[in-house]
N, C-alpha and C. Protein backbone atom coordinates (compact mmCIF):
# COMPACT_ATOMS: atom_id res chain seq x y z
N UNK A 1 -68.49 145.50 -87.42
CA UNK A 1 -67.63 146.59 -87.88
C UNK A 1 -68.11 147.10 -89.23
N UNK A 2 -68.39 148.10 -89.38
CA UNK A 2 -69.13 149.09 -90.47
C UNK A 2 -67.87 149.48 -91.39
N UNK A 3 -68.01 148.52 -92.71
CA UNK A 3 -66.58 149.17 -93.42
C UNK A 3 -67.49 150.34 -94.77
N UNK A 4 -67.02 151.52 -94.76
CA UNK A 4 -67.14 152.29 -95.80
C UNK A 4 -68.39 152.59 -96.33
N UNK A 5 -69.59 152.24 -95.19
CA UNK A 5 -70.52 152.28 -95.59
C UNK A 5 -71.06 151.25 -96.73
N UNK A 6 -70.79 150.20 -97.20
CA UNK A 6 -70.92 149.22 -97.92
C UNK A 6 -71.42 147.79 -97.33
N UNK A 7 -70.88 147.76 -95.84
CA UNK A 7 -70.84 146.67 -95.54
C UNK A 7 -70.55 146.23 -94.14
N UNK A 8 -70.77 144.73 -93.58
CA UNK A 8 -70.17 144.54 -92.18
C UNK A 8 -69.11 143.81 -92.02
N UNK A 9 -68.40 143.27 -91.41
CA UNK A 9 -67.27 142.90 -91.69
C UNK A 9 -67.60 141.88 -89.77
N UNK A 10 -68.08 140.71 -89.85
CA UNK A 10 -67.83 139.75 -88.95
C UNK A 10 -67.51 138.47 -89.05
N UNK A 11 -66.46 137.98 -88.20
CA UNK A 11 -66.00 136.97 -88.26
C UNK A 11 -65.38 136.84 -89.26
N UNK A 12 -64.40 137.79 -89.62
CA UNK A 12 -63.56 138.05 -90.98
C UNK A 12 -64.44 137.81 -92.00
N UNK A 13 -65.75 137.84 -92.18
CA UNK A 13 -66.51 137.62 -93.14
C UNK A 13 -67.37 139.01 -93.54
N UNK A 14 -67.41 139.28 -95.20
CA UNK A 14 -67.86 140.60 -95.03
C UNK A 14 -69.25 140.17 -96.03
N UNK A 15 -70.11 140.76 -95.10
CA UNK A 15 -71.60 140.66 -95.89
C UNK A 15 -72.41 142.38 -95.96
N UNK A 16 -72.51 142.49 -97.23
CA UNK A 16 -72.77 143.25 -97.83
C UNK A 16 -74.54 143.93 -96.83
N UNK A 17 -74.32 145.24 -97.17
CA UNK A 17 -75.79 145.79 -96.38
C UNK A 17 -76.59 145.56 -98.06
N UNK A 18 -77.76 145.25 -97.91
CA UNK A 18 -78.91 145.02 -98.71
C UNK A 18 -78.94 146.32 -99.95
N UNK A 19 -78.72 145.72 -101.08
CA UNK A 19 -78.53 147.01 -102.20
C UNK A 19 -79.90 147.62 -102.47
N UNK A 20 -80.20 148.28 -103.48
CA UNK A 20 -81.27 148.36 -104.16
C UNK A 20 -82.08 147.75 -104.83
N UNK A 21 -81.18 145.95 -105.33
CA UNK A 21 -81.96 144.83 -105.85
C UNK A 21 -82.12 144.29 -105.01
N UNK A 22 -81.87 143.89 -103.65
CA UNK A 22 -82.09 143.50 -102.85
C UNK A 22 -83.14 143.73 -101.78
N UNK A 23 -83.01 144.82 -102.04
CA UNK A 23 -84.13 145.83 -101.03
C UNK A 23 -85.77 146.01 -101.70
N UNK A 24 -85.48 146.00 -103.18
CA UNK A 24 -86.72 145.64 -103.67
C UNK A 24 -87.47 144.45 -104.42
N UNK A 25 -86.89 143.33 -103.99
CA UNK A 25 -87.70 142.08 -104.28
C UNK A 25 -88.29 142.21 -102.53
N UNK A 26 -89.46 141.59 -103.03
CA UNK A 26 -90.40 141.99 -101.90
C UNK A 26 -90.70 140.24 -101.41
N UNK A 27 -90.62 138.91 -102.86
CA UNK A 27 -90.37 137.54 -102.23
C UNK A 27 -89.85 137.07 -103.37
N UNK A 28 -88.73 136.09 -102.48
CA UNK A 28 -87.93 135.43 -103.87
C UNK A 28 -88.22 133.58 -103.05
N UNK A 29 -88.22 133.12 -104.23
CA UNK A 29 -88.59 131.99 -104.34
C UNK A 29 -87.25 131.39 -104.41
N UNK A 30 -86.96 130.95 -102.64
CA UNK A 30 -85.26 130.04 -102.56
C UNK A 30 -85.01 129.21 -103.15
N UNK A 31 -86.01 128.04 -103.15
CA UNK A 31 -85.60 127.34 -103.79
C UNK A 31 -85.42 126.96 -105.50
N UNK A 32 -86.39 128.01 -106.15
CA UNK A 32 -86.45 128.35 -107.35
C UNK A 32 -84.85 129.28 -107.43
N UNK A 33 -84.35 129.58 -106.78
CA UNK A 33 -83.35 130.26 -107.02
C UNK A 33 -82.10 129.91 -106.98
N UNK A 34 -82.06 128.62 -106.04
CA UNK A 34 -81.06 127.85 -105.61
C UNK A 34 -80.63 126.76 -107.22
N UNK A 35 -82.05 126.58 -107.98
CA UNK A 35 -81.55 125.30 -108.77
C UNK A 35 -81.86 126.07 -109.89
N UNK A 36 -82.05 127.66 -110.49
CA UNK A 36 -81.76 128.26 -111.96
C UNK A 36 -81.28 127.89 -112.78
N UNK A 37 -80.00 128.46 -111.85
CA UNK A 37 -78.45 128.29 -112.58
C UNK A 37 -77.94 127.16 -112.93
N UNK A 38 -77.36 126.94 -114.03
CA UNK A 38 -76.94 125.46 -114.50
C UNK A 38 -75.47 125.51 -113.92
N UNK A 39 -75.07 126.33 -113.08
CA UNK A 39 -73.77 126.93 -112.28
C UNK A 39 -74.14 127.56 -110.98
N UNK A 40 -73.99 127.26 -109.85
CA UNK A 40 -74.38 127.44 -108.48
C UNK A 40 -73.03 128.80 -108.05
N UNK A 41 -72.62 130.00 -108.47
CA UNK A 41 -71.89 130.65 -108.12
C UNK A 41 -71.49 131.23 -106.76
N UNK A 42 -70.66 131.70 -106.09
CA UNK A 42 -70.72 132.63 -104.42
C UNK A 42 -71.75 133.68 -104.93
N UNK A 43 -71.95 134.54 -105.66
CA UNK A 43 -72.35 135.66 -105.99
C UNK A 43 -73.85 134.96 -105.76
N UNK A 44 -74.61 134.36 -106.36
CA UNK A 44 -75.84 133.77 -106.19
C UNK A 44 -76.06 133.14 -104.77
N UNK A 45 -74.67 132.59 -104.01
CA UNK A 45 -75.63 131.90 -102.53
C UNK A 45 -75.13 133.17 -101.38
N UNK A 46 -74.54 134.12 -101.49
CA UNK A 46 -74.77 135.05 -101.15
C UNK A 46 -75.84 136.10 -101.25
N UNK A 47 -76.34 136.34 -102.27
CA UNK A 47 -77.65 136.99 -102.30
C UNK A 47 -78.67 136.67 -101.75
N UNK A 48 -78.44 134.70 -101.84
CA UNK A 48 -79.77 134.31 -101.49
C UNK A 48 -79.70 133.82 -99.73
N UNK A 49 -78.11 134.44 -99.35
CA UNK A 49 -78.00 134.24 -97.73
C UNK A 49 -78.41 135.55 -97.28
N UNK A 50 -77.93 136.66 -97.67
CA UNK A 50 -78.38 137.85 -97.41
C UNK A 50 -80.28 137.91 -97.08
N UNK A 51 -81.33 137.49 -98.22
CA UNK A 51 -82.39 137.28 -98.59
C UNK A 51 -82.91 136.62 -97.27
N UNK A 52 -82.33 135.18 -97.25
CA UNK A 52 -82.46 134.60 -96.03
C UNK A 52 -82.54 135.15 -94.80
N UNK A 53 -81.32 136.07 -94.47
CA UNK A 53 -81.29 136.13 -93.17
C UNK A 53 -82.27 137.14 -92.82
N UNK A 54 -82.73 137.64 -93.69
CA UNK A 54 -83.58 139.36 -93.26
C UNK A 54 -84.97 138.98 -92.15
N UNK A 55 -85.26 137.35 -92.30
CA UNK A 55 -86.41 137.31 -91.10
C UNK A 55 -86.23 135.12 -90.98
N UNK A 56 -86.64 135.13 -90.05
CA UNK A 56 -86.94 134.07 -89.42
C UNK A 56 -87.68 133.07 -90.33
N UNK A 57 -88.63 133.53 -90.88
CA UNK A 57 -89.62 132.69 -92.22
C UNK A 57 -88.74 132.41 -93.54
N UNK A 58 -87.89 133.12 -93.83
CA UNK A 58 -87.02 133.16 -95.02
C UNK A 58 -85.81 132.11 -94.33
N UNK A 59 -85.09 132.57 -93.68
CA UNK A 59 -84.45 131.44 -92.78
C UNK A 59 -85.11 129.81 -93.21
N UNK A 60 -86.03 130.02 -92.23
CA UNK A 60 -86.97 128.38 -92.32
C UNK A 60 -86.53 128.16 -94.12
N UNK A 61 -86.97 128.84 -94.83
CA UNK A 61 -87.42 128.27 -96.43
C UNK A 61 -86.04 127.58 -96.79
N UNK A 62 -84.70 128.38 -96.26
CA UNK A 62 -83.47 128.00 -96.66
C UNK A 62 -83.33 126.81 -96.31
N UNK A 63 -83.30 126.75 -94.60
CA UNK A 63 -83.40 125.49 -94.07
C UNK A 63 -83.96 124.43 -94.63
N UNK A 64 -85.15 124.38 -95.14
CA UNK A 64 -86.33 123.45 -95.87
C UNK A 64 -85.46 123.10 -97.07
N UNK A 65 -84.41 123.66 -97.72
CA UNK A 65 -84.00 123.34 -98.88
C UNK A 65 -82.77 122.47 -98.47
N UNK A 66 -82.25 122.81 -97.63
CA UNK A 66 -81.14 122.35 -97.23
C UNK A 66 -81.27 120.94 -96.60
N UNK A 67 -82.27 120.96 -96.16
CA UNK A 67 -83.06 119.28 -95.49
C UNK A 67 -83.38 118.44 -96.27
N UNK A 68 -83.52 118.99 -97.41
CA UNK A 68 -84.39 118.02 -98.73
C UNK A 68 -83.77 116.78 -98.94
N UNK A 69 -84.25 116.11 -99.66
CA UNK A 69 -84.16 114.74 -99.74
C UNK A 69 -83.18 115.72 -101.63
N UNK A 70 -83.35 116.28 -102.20
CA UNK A 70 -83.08 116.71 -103.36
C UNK A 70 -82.35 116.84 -103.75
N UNK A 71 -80.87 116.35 -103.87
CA UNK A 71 -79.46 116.59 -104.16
C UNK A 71 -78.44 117.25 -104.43
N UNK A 72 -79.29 117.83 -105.49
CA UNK A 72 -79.08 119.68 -106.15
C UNK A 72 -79.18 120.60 -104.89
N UNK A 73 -80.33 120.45 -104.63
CA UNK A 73 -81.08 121.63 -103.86
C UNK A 73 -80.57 121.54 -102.54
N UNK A 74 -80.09 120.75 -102.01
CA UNK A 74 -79.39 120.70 -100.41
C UNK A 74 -77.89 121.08 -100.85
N UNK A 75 -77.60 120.59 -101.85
CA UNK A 75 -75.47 120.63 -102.29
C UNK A 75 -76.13 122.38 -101.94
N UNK A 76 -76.77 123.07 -103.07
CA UNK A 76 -76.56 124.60 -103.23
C UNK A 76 -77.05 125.11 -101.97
N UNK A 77 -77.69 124.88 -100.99
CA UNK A 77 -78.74 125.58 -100.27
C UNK A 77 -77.57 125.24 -99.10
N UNK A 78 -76.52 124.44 -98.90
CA UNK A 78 -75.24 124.12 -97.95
C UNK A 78 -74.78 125.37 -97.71
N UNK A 79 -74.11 125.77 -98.52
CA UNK A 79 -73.61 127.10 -99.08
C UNK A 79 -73.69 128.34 -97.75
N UNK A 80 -75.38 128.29 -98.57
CA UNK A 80 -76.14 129.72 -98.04
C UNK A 80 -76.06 129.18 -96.60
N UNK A 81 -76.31 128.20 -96.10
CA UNK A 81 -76.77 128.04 -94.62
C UNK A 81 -75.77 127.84 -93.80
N UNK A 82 -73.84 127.66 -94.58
CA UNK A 82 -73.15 128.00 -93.67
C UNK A 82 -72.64 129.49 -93.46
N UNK A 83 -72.78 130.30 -94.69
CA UNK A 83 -72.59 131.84 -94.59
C UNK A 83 -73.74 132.23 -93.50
N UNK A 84 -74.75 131.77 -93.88
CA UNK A 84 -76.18 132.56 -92.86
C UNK A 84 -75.97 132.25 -91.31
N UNK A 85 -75.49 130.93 -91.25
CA UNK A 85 -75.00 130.59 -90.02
C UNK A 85 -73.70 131.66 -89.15
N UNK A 86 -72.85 132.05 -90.23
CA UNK A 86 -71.55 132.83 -89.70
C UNK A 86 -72.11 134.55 -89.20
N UNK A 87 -73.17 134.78 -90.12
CA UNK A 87 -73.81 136.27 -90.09
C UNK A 87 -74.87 135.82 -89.14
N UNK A 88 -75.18 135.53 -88.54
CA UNK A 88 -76.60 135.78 -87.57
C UNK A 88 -76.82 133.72 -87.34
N UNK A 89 -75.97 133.43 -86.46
CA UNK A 89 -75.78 132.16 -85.70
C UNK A 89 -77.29 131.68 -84.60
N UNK A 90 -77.96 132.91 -84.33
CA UNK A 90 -79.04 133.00 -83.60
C UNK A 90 -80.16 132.32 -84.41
N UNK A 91 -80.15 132.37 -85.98
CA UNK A 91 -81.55 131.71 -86.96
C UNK A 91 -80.73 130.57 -86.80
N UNK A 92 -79.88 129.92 -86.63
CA UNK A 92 -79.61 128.42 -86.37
C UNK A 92 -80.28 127.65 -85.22
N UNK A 93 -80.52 127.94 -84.19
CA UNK A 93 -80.63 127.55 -82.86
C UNK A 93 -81.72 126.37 -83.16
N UNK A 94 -82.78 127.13 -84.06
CA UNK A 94 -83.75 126.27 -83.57
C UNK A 94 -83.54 124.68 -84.67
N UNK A 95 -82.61 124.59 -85.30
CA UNK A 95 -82.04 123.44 -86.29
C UNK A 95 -81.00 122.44 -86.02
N UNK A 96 -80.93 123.08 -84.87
CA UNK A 96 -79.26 122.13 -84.33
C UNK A 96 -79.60 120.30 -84.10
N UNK A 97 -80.95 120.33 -83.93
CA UNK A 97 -81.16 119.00 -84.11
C UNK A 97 -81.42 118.47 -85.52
N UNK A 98 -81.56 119.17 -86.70
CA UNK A 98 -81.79 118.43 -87.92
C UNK A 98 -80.20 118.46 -88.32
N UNK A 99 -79.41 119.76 -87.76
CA UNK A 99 -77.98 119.65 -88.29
C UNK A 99 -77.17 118.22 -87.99
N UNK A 100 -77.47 118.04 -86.31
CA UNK A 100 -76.99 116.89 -85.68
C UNK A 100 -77.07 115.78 -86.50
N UNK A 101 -78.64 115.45 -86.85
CA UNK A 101 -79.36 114.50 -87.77
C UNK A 101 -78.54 114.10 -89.10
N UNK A 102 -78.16 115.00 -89.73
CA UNK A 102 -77.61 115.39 -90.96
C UNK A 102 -75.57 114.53 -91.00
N UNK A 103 -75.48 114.24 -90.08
CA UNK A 103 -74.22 113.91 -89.75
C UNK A 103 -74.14 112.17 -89.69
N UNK A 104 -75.56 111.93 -89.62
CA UNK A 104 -75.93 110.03 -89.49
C UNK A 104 -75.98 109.96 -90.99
N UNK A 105 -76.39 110.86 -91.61
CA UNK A 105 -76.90 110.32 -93.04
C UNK A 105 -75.90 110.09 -93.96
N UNK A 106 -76.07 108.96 -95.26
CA UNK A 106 -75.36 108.32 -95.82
C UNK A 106 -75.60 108.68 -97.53
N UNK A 107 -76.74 109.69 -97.56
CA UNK A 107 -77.51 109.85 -98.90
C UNK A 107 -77.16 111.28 -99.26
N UNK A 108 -76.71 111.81 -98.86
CA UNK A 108 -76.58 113.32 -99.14
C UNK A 108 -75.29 113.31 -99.21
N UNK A 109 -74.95 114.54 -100.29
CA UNK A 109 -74.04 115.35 -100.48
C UNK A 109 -72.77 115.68 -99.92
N UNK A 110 -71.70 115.50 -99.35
CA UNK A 110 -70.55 116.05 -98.55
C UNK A 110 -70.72 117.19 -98.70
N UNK A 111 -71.46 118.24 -99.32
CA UNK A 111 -71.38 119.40 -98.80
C UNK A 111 -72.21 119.27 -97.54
N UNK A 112 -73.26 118.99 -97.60
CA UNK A 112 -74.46 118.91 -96.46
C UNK A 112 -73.54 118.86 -95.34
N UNK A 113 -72.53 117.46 -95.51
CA UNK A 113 -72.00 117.08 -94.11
C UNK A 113 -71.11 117.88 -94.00
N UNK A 114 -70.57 118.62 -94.89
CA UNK A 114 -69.26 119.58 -94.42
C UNK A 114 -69.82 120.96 -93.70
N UNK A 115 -71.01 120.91 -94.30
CA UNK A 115 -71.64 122.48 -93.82
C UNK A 115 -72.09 122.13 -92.75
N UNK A 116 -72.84 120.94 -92.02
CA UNK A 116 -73.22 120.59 -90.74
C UNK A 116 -72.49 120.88 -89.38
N UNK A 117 -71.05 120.36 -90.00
CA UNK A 117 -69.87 120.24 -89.03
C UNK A 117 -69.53 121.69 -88.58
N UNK A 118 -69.46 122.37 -89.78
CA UNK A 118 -68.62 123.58 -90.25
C UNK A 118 -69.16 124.67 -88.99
N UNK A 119 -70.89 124.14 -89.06
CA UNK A 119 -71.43 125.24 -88.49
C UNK A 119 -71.62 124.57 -86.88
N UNK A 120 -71.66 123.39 -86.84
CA UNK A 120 -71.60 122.94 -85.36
C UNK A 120 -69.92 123.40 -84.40
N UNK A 121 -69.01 124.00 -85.48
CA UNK A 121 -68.26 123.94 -84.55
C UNK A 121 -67.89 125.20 -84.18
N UNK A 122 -68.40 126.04 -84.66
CA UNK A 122 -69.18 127.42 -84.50
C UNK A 122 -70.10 127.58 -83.27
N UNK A 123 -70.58 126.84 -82.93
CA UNK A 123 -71.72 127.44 -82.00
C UNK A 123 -71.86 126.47 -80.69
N UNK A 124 -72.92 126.73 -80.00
CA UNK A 124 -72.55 126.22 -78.56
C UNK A 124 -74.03 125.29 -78.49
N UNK A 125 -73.14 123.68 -78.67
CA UNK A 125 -74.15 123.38 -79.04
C UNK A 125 -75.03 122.37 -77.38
N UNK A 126 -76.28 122.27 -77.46
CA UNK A 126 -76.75 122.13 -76.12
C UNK A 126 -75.76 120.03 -75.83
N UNK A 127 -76.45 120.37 -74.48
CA UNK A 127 -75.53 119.12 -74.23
C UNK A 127 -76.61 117.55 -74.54
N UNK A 128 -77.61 117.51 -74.84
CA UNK A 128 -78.57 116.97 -75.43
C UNK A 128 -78.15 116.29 -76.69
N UNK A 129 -77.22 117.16 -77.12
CA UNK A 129 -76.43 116.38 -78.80
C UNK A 129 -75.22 115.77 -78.47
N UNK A 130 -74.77 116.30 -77.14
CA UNK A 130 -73.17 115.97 -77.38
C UNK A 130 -72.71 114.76 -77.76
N UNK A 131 -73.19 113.27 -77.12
CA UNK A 131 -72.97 112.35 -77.75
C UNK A 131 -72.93 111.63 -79.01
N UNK A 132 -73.82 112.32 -79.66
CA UNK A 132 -74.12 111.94 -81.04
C UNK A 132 -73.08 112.84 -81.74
N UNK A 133 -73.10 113.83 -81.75
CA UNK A 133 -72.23 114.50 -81.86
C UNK A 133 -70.36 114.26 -82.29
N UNK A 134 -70.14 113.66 -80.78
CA UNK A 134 -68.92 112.96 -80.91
C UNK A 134 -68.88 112.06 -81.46
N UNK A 135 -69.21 111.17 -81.70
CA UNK A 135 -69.48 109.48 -82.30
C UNK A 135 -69.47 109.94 -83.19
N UNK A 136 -70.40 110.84 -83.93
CA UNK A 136 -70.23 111.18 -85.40
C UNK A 136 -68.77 111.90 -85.73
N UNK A 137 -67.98 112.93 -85.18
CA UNK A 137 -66.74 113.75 -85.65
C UNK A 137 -65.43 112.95 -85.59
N UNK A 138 -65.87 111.55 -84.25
CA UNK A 138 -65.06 110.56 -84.25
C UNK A 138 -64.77 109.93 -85.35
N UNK A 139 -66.52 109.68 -85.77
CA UNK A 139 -65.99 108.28 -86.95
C UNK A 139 -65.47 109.30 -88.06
N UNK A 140 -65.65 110.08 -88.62
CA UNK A 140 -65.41 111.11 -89.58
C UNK A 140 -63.79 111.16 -89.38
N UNK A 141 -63.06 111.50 -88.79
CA UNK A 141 -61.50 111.52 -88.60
C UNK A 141 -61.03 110.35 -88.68
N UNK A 142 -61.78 108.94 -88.20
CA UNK A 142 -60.98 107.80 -88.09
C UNK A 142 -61.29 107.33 -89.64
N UNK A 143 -62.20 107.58 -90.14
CA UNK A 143 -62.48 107.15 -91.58
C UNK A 143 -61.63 107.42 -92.83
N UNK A 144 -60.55 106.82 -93.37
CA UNK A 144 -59.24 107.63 -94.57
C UNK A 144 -60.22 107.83 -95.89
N UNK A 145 -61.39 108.10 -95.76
CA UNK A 145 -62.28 107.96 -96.82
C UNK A 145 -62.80 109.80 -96.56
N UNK A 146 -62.59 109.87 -95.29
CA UNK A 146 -63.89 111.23 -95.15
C UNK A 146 -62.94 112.17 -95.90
N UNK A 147 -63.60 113.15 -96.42
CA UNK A 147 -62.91 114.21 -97.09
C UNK A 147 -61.92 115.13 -96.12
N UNK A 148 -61.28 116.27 -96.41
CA UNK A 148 -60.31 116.69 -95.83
C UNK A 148 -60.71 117.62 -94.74
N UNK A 149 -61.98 118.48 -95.41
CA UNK A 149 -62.20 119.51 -94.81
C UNK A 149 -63.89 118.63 -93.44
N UNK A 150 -64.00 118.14 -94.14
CA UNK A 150 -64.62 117.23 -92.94
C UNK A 150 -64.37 116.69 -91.99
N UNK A 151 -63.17 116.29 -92.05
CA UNK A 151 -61.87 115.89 -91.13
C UNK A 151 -61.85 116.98 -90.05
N UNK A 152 -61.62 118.25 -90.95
CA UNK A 152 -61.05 119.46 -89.85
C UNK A 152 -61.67 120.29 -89.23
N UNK A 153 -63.08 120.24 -89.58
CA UNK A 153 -64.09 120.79 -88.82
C UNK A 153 -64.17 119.90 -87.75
N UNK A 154 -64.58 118.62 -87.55
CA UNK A 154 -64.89 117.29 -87.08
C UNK A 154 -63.59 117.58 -85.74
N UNK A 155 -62.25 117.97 -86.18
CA UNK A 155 -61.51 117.87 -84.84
C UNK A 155 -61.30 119.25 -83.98
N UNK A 156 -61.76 120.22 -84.37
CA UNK A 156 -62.28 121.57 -83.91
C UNK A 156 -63.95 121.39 -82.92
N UNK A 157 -64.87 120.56 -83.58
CA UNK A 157 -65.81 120.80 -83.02
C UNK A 157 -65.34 119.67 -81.85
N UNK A 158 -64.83 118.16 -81.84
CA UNK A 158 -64.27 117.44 -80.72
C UNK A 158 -63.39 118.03 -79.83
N UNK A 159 -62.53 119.13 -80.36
CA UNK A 159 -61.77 120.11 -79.37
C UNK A 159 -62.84 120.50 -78.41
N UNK A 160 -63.62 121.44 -78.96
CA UNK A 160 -64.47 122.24 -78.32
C UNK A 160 -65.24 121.48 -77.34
N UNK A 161 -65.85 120.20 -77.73
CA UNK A 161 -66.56 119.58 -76.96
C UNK A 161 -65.45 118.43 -75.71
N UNK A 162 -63.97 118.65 -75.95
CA UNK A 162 -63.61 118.32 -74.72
C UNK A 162 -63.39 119.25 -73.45
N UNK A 163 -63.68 120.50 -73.59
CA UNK A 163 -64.01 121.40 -72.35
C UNK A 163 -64.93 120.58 -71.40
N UNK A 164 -66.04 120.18 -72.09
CA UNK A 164 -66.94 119.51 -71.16
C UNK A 164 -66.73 118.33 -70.53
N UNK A 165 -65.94 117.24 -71.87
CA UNK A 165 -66.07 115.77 -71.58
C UNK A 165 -63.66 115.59 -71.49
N UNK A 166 -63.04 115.93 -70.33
CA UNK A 166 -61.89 116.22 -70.85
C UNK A 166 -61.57 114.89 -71.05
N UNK A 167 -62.31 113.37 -70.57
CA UNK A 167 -61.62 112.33 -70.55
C UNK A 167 -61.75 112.23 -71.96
N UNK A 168 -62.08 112.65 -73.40
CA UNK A 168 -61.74 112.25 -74.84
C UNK A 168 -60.45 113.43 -74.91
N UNK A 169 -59.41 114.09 -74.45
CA UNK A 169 -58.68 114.97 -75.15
C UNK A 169 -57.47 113.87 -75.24
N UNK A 170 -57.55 112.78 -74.54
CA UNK A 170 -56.22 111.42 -74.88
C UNK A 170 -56.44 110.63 -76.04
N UNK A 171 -57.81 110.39 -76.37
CA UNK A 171 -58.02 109.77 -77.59
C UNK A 171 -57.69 110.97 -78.95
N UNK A 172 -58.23 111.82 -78.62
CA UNK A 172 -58.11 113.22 -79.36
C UNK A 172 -56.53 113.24 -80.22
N UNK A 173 -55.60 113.35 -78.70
CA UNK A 173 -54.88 113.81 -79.26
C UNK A 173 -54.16 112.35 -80.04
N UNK A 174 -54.24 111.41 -79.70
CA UNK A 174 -53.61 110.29 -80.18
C UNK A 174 -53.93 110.05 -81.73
N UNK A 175 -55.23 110.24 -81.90
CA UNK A 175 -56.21 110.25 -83.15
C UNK A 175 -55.05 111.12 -84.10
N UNK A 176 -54.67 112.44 -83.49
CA UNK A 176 -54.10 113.35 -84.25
C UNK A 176 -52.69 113.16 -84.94
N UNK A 177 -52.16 112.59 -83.23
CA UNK A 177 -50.49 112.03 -83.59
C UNK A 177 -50.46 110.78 -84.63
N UNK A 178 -51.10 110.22 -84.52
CA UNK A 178 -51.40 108.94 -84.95
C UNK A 178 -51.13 108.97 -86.62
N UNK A 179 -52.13 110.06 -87.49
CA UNK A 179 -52.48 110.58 -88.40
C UNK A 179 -51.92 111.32 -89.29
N UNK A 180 -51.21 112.16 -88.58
CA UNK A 180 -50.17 113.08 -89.18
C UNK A 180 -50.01 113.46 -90.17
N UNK A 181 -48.75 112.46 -90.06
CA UNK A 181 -48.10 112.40 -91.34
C UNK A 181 -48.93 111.77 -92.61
N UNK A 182 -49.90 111.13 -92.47
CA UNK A 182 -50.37 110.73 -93.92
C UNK A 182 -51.56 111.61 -94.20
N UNK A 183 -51.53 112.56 -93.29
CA UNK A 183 -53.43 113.29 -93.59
C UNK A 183 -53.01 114.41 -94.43
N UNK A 184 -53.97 115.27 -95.00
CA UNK A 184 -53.83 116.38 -95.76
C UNK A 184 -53.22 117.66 -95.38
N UNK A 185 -53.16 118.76 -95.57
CA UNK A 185 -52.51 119.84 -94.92
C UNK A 185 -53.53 120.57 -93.77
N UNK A 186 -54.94 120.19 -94.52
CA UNK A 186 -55.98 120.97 -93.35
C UNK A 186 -56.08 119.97 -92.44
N UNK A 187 -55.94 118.86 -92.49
CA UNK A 187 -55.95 117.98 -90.93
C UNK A 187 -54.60 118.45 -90.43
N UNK A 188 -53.22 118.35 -90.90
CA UNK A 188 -52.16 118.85 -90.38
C UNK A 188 -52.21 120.30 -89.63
N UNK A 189 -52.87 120.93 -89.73
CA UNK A 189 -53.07 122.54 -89.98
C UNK A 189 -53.62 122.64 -88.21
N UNK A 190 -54.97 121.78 -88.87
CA UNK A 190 -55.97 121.91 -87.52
C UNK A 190 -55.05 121.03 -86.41
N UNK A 191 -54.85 119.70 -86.96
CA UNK A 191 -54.41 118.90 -85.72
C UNK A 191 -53.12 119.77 -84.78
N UNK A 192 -51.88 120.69 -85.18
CA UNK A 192 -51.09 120.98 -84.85
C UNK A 192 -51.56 122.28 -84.20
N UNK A 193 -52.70 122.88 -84.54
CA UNK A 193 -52.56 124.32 -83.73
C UNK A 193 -53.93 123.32 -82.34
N UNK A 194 -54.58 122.44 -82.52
CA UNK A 194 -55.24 121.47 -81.11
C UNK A 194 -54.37 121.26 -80.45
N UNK A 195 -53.44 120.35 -80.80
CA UNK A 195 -52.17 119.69 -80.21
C UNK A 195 -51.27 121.39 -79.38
N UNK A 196 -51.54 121.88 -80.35
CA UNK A 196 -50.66 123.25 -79.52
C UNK A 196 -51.03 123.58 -78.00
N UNK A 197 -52.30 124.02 -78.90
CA UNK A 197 -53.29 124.26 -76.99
C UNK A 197 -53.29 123.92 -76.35
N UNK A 198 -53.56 121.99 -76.42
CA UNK A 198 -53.62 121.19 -75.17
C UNK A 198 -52.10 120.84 -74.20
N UNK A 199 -51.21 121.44 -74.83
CA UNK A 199 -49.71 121.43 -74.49
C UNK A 199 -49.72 122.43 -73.63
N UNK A 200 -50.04 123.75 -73.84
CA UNK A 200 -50.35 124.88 -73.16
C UNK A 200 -51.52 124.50 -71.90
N UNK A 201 -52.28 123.73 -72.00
CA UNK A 201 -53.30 123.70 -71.01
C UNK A 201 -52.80 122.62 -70.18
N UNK A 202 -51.35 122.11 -70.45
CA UNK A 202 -51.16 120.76 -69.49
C UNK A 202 -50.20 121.44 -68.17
N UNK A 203 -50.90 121.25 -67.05
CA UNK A 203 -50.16 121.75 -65.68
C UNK A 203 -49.04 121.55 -65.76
């Protein structure tokens, strides 16, 4: 949706059409750009998602930052690669196995893992991951340690993936009832509009 000539407007997300500073850097150096700032702002991982998405090679570079072993440079480069993910979901495809990957690991950032989830539960992911997949969004909800919003991606993307597998929507929902009352407002939030649906989907 084309708002005002300024901009697009998908997935309630509005990303700006390419300005005049944008349009004339001809190569920007991501990862030099990602760790400048002694302050990682939206205004900066937006530019540098915009930057990103304009080709497939720029993509990769984001990706490459976001994989790093580098702490800084994957927390900021999270960012960009779940906006880039929401604007053009198609430069993801070929990463869904390092995203998957990214969900075992114990060394990185909670952004990494929040942006992993965030964007796995977004997209359609092949059935090659699904197991790993679950095991990972499982332990993530059963864990009173995982953060909040990790939590709530984690039971959105296990929603999604009980279309396929329906014998987890009993553990699912039990996980949820179970939880409730002591979880945060975004597990409350998510768990009650899941729990909604599957009420609606029961014969």
């Amino acid at each position: 949706m084309r708002l005002g000539g300024i901009g697009f407007l998908k997935n309630n997300m509005l990303f700006q059409s390419p300005g005049p500073e944008l349009r004339n850097i001809t190569r920007m150096d991501i990862k030099e750009e990602l760790l400048k700032q002694k302050i990682h702002f939206k205004a900066d991982a937006m530019r540098i998602t915009e930057y990103a998405c304009s080709s497939a090679k720029r993509f990769k570079e984001l990706m490459n930052c976001f994989l790093s072993n580098e702490y800084r440079l994957a927390q900021r480069a999270a960012w960009s690669v779940s906006w880039a993910a929401r604007s053009k979901p198609g430069l993801v495809n070929p990463y869904i196995k390092d995203l998957v990957a990214q969900l075992q690991r114990t060394d990185v950032h909670n952004a990494v893992i929040r942006n992993s989830v965030r964007i796995l539960e977004d997209i359609e992911i092949p059935e090659e991951f699904h197991a790993d997949v679950m095991n990972a969004c499982f332990m993530f909800v059963e864990n009173p340690t995982t953060p909040a919003a990790i939590k709530a991606f984690s039971l959105t993307t296990l929603f999604n993936l009980s279309k396929f597998y329906p014998e987890i929507k009993s553990e699912l929902k039990l996980i949820i009832q179970e939880r409730m009352d002591n979880e945060t407002a975004a597990f409350k939030s998510r768990g009650k509009k899941i729990l909604g649906i599957m009420m609606k989907q029961q014969p």
